[in-house]
C-alpha atoms as a PDB file:
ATOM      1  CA  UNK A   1      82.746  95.219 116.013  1.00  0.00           C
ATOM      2  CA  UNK A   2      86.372  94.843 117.307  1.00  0.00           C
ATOM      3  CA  UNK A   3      87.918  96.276 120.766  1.00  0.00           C
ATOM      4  CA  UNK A   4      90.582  98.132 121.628  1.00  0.00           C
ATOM      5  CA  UNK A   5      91.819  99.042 125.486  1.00  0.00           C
ATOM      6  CA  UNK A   6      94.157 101.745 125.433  1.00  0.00           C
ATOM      7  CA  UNK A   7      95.952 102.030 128.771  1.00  0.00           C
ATOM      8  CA  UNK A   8      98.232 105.237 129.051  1.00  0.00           C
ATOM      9  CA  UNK A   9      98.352 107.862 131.870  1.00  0.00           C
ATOM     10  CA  UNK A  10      98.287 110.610 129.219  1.00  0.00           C
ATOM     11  CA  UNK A  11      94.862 111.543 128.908  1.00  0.00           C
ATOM     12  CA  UNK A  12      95.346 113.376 125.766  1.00  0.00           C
ATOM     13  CA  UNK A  13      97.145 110.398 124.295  1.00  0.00           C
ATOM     14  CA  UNK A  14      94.745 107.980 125.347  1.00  0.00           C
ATOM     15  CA  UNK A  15      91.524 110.359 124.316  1.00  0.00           C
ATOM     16  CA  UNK A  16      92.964 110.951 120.933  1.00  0.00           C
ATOM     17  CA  UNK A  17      93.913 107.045 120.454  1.00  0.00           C
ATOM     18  CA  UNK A  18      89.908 106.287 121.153  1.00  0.00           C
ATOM     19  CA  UNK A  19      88.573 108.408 119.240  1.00  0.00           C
ATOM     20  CA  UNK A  20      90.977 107.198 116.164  1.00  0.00           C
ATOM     21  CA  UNK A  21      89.725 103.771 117.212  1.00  0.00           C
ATOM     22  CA  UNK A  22      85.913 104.614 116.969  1.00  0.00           C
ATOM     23  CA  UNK A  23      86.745 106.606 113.682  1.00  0.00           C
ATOM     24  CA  UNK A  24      87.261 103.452 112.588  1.00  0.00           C
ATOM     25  CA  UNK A  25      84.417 101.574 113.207  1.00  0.00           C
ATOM     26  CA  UNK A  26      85.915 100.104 116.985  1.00  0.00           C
ATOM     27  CA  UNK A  27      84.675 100.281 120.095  1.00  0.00           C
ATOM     28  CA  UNK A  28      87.256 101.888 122.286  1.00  0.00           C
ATOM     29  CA  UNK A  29      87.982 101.971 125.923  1.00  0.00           C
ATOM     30  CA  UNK A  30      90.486 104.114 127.833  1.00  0.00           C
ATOM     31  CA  UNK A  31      92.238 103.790 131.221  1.00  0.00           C
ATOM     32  CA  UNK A  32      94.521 105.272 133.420  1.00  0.00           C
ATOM     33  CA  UNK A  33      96.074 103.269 135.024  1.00  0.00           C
ATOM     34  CA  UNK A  34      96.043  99.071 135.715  1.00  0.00           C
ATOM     35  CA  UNK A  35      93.082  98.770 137.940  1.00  0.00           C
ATOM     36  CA  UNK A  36      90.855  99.901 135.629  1.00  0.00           C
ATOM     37  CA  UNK A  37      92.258  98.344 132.754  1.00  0.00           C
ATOM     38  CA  UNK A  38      91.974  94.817 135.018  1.00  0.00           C
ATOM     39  CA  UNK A  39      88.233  95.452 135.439  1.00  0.00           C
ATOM     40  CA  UNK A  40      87.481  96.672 131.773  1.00  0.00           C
ATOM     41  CA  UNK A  41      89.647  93.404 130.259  1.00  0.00           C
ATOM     42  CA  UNK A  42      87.375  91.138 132.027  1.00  0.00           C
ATOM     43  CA  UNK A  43      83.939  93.178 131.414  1.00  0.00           C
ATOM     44  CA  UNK A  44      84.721  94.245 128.184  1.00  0.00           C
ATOM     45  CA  UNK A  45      87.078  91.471 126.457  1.00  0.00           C
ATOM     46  CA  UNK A  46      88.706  93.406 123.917  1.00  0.00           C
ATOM     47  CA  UNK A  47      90.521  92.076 120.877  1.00  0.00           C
ATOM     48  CA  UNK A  48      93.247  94.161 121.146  1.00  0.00           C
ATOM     49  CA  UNK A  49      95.100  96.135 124.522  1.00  0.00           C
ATOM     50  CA  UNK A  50      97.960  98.983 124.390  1.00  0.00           C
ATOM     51  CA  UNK A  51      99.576  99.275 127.283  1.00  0.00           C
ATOM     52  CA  UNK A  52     102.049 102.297 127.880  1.00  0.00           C
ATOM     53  CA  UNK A  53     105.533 101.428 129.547  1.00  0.00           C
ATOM     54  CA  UNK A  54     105.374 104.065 131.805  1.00  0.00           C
ATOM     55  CA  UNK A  55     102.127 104.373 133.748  1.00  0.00           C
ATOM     56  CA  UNK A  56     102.371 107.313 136.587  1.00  0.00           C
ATOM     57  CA  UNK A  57     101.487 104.736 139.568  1.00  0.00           C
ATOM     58  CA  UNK A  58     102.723 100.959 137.941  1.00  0.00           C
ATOM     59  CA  UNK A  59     104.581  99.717 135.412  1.00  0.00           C
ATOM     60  CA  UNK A  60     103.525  98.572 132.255  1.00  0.00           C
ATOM     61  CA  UNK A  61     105.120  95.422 131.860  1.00  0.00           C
ATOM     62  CA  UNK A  62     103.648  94.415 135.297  1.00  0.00           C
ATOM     63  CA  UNK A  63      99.961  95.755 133.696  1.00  0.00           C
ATOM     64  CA  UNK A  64     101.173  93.206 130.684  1.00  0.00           C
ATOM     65  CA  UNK A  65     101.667  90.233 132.920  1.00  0.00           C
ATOM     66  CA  UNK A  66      98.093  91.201 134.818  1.00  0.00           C
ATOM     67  CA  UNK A  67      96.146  91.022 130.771  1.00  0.00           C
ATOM     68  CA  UNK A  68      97.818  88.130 129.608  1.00  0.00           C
ATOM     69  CA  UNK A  69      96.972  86.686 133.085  1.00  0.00           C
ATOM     70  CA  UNK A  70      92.978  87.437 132.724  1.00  0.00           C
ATOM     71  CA  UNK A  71      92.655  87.188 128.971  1.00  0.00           C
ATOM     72  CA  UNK A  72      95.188  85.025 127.142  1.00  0.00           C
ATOM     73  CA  UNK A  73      93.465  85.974 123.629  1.00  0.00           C
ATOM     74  CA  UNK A  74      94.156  89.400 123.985  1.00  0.00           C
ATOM     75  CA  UNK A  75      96.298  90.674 121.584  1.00  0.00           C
ATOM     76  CA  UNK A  76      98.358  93.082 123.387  1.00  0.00           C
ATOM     77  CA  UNK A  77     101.136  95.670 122.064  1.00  0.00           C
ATOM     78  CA  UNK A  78     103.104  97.887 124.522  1.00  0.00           C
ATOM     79  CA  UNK A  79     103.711 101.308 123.771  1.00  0.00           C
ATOM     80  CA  UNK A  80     106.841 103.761 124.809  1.00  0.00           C
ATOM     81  CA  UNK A  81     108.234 106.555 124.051  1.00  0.00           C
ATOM     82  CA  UNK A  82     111.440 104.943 125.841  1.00  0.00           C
ATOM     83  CA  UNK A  83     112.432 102.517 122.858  1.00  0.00           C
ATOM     84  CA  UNK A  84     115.258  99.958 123.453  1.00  0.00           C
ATOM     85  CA  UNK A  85     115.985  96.579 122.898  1.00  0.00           C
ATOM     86  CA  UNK A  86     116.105  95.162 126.502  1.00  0.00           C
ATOM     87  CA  UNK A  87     112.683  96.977 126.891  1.00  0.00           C
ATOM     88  CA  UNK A  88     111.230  94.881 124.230  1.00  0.00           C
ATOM     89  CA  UNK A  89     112.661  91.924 124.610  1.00  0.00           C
ATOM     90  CA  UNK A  90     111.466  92.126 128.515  1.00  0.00           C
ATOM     91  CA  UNK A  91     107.902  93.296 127.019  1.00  0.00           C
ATOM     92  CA  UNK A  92     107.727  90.505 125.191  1.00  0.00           C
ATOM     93  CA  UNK A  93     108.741  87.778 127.401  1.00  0.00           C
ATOM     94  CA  UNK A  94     105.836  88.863 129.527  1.00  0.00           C
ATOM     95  CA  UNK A  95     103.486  88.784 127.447  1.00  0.00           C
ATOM     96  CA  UNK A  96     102.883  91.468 124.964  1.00  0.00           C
ATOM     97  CA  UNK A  97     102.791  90.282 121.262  1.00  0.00           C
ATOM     98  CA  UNK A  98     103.915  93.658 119.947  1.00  0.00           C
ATOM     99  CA  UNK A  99     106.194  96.498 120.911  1.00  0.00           C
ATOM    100  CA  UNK A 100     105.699  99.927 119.274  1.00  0.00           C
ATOM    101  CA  UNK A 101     107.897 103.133 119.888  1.00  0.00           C
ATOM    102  CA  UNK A 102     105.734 106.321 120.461  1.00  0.00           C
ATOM    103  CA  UNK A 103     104.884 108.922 118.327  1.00  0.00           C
ATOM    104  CA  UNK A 104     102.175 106.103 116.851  1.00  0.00           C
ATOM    105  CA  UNK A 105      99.517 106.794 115.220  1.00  0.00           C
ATOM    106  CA  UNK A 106      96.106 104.801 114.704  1.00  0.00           C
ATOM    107  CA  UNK A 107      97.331 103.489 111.430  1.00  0.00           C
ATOM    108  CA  UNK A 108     100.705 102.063 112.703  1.00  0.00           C
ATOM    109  CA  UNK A 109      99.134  99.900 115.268  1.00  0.00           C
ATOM    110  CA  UNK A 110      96.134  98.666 113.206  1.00  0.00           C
ATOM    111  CA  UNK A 111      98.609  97.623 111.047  1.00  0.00           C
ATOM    112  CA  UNK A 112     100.555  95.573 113.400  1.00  0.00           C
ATOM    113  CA  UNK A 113      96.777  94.596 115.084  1.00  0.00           C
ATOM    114  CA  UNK A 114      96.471  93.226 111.592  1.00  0.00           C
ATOM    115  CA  UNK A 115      99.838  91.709 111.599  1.00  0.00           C
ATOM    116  CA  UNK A 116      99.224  89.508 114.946  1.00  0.00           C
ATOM    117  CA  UNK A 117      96.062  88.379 113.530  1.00  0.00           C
ATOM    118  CA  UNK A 118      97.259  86.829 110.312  1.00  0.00           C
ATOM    119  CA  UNK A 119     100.208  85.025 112.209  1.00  0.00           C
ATOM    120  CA  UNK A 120      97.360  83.558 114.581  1.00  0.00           C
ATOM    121  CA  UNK A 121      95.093  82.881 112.000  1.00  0.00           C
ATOM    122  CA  UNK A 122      98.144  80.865 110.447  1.00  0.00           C
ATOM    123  CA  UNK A 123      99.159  79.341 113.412  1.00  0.00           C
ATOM    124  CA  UNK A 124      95.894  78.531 114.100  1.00  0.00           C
ATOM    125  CA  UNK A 125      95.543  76.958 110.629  1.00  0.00           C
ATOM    126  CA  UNK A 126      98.788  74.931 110.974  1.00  0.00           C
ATOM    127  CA  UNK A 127      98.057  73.610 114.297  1.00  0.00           C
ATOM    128  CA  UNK A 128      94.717  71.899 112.610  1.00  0.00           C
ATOM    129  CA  UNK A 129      96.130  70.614 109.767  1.00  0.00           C
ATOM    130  CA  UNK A 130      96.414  66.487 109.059  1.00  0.00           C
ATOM    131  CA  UNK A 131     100.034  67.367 108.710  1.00  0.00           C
ATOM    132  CA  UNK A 132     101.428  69.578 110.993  1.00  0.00           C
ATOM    133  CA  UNK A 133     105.348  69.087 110.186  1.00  0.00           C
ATOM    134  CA  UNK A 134     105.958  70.045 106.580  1.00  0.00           C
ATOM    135  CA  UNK A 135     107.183  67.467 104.740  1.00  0.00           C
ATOM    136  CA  UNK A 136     110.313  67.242 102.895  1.00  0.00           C
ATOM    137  CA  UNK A 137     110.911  65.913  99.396  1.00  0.00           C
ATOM    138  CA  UNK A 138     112.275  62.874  99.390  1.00  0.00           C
ATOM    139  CA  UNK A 139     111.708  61.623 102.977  1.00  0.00           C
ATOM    140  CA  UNK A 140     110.608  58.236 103.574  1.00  0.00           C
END
């Protein structure tokens, strides 16, 4: 069974987001705010984290840094409903694989969850290959 830490201040959000997890056949987690989401990543280990940009007491890029810190194989994907490219670009540098504008929906992000998988999987797959440059036709 896969896992899924949803981190958002919202409690609504976050309550509807587990329950479209465990509809799903997950196991889902919900927090607040970074502190709890810091003990649950290490007791829990899920497969995947979303992390809202704008948590009432931190910020979410700062929560990012924290995950990818305690659990580099976390996938993690921040969520906002304050989309812009510096935004991403700076959610990405520290350490979220995915950045999703809100409204989202359960769909949406197992679809990018599924997404970040496949590229691992791939990379993964190249890394362990006899031959990891491709090689070109013709070289000698």
């Amino acid at each position: 069974m896969s896992t899924a830490l949803i981190i958002d201040d919202d409690e609504r959000f976050r309550a509807r987001l587990c329950r479209s997890f465990e509809l799903r056949g997950w196991e889902a987690f919900g927090a607040a705010d970074g502190a709890v989401a810091r003990t649950l990543v290490v007791e829990v280990a899920p497969d995947l984290a979303l992390v809202d940009l704008k948590l009432a007491s931190e910020s979410g890029i700062d929560v990012v840094r924290q995950l990818r810190d305690l659990d580099g194989a976390v996938f993690i994907i921040m969520l906002t409903g304050y989309g812009g490219l510096v935004t991403a670009v700076e959610a990405i540098k520290c350490g979220a694989d995915q950045y999703l504008t809100k409204p989202v929906d359960g769909e949406q992000i197992l679809s990018a969850f599924e997404t970040l998988r496949d590229r691992a999987r791939t990379n993964a797959a190249s890394r362990d290959s006899p031959y990891p440059c491709p090689r070109r036709m013709g070289a000698h």
